[in-house]
Protein backbone atom coordinates (compact mmCIF):
# COMPACT_ATOMS: atom_id res chain seq x y z
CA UNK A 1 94.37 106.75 69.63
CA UNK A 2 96.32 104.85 67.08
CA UNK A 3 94.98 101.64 65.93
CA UNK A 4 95.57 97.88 65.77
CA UNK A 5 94.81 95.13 64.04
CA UNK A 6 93.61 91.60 65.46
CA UNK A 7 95.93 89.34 63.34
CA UNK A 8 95.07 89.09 59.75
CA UNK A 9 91.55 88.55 59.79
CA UNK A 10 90.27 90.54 63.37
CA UNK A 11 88.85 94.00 63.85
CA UNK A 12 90.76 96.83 63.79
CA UNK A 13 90.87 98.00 67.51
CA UNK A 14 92.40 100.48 69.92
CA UNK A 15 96.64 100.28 70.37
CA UNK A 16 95.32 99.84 74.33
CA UNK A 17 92.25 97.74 75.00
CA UNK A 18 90.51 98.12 78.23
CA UNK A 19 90.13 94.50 80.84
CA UNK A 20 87.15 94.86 82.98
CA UNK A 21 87.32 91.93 85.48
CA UNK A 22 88.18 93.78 88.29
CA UNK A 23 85.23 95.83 88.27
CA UNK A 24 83.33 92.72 89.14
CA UNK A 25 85.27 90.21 90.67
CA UNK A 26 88.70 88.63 91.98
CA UNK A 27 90.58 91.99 93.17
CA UNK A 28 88.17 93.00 95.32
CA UNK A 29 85.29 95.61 96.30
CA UNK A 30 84.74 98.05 93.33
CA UNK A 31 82.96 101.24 93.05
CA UNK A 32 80.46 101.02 90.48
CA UNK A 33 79.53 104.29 89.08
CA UNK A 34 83.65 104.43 89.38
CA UNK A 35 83.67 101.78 87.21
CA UNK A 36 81.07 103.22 84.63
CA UNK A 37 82.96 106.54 84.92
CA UNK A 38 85.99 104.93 83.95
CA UNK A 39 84.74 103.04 81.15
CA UNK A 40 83.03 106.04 79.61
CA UNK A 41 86.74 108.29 80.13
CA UNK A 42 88.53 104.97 78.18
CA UNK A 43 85.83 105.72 75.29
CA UNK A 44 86.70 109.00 75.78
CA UNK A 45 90.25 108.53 75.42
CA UNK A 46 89.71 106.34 71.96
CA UNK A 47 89.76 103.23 73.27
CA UNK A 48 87.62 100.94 71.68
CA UNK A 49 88.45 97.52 72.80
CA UNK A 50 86.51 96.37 76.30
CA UNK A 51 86.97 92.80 77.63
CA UNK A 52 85.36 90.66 79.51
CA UNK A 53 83.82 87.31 80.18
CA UNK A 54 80.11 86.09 81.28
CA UNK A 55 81.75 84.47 84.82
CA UNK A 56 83.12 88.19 85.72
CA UNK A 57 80.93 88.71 88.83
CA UNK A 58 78.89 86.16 87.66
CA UNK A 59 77.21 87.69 84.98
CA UNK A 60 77.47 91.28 86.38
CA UNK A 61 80.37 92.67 84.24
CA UNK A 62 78.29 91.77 81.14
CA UNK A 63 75.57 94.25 82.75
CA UNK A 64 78.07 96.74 83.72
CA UNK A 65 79.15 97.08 80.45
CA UNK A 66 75.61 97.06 78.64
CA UNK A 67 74.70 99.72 81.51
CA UNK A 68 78.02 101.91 80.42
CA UNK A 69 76.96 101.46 76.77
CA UNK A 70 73.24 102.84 77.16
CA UNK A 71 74.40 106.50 76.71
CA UNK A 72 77.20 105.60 73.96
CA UNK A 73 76.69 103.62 70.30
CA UNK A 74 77.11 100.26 70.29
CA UNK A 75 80.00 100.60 67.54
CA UNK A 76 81.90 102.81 70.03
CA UNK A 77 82.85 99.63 71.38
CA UNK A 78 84.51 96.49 70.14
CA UNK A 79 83.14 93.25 72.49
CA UNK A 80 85.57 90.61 73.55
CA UNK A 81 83.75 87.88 75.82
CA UNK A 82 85.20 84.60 77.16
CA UNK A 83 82.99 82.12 78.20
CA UNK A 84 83.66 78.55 80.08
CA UNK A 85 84.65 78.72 83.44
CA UNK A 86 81.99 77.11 86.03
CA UNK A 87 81.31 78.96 89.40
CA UNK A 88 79.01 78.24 92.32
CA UNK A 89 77.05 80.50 94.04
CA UNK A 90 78.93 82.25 96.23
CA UNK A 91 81.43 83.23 93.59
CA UNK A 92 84.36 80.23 94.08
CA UNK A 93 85.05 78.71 90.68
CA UNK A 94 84.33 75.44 90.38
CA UNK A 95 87.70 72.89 89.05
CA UNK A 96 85.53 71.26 87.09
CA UNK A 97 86.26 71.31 82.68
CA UNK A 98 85.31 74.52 81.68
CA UNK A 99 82.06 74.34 79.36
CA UNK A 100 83.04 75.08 75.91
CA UNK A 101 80.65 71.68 74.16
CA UNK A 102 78.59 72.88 71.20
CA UNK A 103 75.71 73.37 73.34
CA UNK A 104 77.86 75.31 75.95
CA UNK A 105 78.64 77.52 73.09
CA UNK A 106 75.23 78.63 72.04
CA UNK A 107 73.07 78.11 75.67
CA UNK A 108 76.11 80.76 76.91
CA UNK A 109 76.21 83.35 74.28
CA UNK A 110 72.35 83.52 74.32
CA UNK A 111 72.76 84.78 78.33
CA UNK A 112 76.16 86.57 76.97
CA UNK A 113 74.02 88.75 74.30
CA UNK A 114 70.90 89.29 76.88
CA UNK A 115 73.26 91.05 79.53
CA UNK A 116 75.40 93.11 77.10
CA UNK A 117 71.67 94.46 75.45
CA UNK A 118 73.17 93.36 71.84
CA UNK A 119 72.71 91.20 68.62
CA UNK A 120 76.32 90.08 68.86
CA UNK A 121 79.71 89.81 70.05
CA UNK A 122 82.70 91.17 68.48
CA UNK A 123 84.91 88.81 69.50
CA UNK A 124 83.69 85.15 71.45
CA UNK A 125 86.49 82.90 73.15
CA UNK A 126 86.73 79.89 75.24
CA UNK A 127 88.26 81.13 78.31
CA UNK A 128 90.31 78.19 78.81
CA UNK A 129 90.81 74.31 76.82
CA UNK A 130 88.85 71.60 77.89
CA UNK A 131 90.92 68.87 77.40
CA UNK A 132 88.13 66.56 76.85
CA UNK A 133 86.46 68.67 74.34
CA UNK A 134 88.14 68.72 70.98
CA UNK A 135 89.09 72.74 69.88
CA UNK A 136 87.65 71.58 66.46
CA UNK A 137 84.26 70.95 67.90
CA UNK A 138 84.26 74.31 69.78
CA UNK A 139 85.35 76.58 67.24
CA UNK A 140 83.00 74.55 64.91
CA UNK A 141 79.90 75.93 67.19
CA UNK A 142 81.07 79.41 67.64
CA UNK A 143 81.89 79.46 63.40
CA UNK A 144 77.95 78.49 63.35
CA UNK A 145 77.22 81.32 65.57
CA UNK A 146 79.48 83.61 62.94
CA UNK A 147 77.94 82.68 60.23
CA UNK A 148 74.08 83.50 61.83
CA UNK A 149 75.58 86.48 62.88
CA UNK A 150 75.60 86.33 66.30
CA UNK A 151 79.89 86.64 66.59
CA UNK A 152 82.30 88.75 64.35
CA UNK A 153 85.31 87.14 65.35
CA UNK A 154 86.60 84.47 66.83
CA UNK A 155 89.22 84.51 69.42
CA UNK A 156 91.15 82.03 71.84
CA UNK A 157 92.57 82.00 75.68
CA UNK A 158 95.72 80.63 77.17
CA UNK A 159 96.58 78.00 74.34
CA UNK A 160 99.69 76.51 73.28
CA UNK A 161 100.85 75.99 69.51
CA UNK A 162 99.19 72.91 68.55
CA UNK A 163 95.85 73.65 69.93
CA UNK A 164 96.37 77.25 67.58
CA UNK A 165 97.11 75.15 64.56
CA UNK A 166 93.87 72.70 65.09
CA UNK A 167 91.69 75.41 65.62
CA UNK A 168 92.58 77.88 62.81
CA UNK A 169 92.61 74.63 60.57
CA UNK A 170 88.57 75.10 61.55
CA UNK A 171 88.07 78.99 61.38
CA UNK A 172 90.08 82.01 61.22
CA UNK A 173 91.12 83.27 64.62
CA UNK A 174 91.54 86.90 65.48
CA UNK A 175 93.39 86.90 68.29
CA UNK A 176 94.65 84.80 71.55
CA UNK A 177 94.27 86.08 74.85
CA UNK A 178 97.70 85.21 76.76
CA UNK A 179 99.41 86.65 79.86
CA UNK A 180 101.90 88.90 78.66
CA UNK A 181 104.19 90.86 80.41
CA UNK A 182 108.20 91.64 81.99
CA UNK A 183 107.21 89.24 84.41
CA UNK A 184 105.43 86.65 82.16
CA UNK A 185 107.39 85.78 78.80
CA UNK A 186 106.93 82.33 78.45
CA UNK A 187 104.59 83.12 75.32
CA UNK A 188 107.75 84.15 73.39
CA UNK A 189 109.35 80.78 72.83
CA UNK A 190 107.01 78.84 71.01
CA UNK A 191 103.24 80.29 71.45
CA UNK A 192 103.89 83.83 69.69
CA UNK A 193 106.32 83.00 66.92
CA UNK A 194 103.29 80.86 65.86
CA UNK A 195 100.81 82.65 66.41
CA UNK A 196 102.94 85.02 63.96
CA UNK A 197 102.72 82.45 60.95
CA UNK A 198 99.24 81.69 61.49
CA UNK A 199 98.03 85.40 61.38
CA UNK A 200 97.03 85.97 64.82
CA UNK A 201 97.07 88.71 66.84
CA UNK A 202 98.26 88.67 70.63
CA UNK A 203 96.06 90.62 73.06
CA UNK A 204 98.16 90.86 75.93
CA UNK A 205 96.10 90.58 79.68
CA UNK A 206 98.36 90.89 83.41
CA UNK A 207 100.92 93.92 81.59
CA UNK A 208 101.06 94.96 85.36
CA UNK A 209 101.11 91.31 86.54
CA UNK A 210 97.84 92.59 88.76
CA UNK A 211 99.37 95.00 90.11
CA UNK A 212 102.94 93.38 90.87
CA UNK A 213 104.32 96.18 87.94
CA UNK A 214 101.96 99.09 89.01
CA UNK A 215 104.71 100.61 91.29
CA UNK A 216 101.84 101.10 93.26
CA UNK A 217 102.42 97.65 95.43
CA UNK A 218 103.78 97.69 98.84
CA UNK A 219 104.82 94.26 100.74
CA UNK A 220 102.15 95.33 103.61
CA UNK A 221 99.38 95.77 101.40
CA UNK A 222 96.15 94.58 103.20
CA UNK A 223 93.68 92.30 100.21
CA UNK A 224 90.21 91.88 100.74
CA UNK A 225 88.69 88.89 101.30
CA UNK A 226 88.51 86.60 97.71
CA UNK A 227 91.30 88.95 95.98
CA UNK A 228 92.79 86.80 93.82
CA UNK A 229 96.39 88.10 94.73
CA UNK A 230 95.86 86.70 98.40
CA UNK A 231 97.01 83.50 97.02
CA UNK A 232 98.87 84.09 94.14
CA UNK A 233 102.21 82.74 94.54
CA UNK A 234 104.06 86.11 93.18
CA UNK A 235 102.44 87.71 95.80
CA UNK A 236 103.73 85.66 98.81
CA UNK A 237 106.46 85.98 101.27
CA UNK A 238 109.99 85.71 100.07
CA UNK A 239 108.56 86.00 96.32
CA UNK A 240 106.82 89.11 96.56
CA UNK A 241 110.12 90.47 98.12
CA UNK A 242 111.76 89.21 95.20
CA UNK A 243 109.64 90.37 92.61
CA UNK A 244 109.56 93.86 94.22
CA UNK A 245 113.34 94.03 93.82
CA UNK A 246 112.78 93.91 90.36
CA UNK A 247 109.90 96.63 90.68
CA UNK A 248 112.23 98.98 92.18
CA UNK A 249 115.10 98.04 89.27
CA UNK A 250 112.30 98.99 86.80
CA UNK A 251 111.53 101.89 88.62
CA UNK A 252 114.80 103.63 88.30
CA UNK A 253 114.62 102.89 84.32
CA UNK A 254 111.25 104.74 84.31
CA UNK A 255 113.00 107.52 86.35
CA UNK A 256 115.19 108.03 83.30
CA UNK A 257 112.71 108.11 80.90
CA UNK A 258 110.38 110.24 83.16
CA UNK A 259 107.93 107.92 83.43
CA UNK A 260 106.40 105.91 85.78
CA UNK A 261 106.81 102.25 86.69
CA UNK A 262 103.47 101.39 85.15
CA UNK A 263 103.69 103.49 82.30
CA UNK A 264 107.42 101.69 80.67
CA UNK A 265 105.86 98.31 81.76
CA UNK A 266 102.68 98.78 79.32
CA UNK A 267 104.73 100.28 76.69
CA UNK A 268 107.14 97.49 76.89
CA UNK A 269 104.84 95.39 75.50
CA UNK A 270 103.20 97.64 72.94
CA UNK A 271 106.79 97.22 72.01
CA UNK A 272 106.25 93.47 71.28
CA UNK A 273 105.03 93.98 67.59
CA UNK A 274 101.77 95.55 66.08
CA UNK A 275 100.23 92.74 66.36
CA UNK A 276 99.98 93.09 70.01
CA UNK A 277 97.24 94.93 71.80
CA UNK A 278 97.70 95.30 75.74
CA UNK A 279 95.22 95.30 78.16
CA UNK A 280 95.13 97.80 80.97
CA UNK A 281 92.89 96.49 84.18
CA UNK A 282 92.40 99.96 85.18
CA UNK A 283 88.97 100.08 87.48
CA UNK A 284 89.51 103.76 88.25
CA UNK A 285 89.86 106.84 86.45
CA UNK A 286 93.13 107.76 87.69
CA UNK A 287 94.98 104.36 86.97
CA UNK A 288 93.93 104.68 83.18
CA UNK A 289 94.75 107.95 82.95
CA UNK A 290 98.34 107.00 84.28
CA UNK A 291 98.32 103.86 81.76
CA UNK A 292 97.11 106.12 79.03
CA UNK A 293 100.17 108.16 78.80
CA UNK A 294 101.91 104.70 77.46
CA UNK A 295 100.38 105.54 74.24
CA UNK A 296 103.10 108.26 73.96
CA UNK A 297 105.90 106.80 75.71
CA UNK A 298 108.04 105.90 73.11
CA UNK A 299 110.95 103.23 74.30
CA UNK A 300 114.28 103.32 72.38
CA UNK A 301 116.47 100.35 71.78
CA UNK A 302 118.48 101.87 74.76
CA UNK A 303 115.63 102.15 76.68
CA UNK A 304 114.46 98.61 76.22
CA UNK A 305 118.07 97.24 76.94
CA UNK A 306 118.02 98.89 79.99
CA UNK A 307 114.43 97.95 81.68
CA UNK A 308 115.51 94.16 80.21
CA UNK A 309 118.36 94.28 82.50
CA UNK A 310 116.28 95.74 85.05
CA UNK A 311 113.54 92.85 84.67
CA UNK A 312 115.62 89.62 82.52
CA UNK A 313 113.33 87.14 81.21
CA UNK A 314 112.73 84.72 83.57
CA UNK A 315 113.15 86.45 86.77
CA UNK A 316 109.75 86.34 88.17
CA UNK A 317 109.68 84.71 91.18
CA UNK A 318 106.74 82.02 91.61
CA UNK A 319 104.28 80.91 89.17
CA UNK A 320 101.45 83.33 87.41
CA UNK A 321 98.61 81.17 89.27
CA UNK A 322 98.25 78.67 91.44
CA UNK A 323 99.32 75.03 90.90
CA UNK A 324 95.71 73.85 90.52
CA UNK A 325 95.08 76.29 87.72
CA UNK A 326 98.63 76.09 86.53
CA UNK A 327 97.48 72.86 85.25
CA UNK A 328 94.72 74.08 83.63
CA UNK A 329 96.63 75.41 81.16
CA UNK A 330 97.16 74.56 77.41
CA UNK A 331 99.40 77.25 77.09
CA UNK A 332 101.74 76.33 80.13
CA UNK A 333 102.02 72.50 78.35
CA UNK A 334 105.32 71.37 76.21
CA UNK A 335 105.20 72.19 72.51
């Protein structure tokens, strides 16, 4: 698999990096030794990039992953973990600021490093701001933790441009973790372009908007109990409707191209520049080996015209989350 780079200063990973939340939490019941089998055919495949975070199932991703890893080296795998976000037992997250203090920082990759049976993390982010913790102070803690050698990298999470700035005034960043996708754009106005001058890479996470862009999704769809997408607001009533429109728009693009809704959705974005690195949320071995074929799907400027007029910026229906954790967001606040 052809390679990318996290920004200027980041690892060089896989051109496809491989999300793991859903084989723990938020989407449902998974299979587990389907997830380890999938995890192990990604390796296969040349991807080297696996994210997660230590509230994924509450700590069990982290041991899914270390479990997945027993058979492979540990340098067969590049480790992106996001820490912060408070749950209760039970598995409801908890609104309360997520924990990224200086003692946060170090009391959570300690647990982080036990799970995932390693010395250190390739690539440690605060899942989300704390508005009442300064960036400075928590990049300060996890550049302590780089230079004892416990983190490679340091990486960021659904930021806007002036939180970007503060922090890389601190530390190099690799790489911000943003939504991403024909139904999510809002990172091109202001976010990306400085992300750009800074030297930071962009790895993209929702390129199938959880499913929305899978060309998988039908409005009768039964969820599980806790999926995330149960109350979503792209995935309700009269915007779900809408946003399938534009699924089936997409779909005749992909038609044309031979290719499959999924497939010109992730490749759109690979599109976006080098310096971005999308994340498939494949938990089974027969969605990555449908988003794998993206690698090779090769979009030209015809191509992209047409599944932009298929999907315009801006069309979405409904917000990405819910309003709660809508306002949670550095990224979603005014330059």
């Amino acid at each position: 698999m052809n390679e990318r780079t996290l920004g200027t200063t980041g690892p060089a990973v896989s051109a496809l990096g491989l999300g793991t939340m859903g084989m723990s939490d938020l989407y449902g019941p998974a299979d587990e030794a389907e997830s380890t089998a999938t995890i192990h055919a990604a390796l296969d495949a040349g991807i080297t990039l696996l994210d997660t975070a230590d509230f994924y199932g509450e700590g069990h991703n982290e041991l899914l992953i270390r479990d997945a890893l027993r058979s492979r080296s540990r340098e067969d795998a590049v480790l992106s973990v996001k820490f912060g976000a408070r749950k209760a037992p039970g598995g409801a997250f908890q609104h309360a600021p997520y924990d990224t203090a200086p003692a946060g920082v170090k009391d959570r990759l300690a647990q982080t490093l036990r799970r995932l049976g390693t010395d250190h993390v390739d690539v440690y982010r605060p899942a989300r701001l704390n508005p009442d913790v300064p960036i400075e102070d928590t990049v300060g803690a996890i550049a302590e933790m780089v230079e004892a050698g416990y983190v490679r990298h340091i990486g960021l999470s659904e930021v806007g441009s002036q939180t970007l700035r503060r922090a890389a005034a601190v530390h190099p960043i690799a790489d911000l973790q943003i939504e991403y996708s024909l139904l999510s754009r809002g990172v091109e106005a202001d976010i990306l372009p400085t992300a750009r001058e800074l030297g930071i890479g962009i790895t993209a996470y929702g390129v199938l908007s959880r499913g929305l862009l899978s060309g998988h999704w039908s409005p009768d769809r039964a969820l599980a109990a806790g999926d995330f997408r149960g109350f979503s607001p792209r995935f309700q009533g009269e915007a779900l409707e809408a946003n399938l429109r534009l699924v089936e728009a997409l779909r005749a693009v992909a038609d044309g191209v031979g290719a499959t809704v999924a497939q010109v959705a992730i490749a759109w974005v690979a599109s976006r520049g080098e310096d971005v690195v999308p994340l498939v949320g494949a938990r089974r071995r027969d969605r990555l080996a449908e988003s794998l074929a993206a690698r090779d799907l090769v979009l030209s400027a015809a191509d992209l015209a047409a599944v932009e007029a298929a999907v315009p910026a801006g069309a979405a229906s409904g917000d990405r989350y819910a309003a709660v954790q809508m306002a949670a967001l550095d990224s979603e606040r005014p330059a």
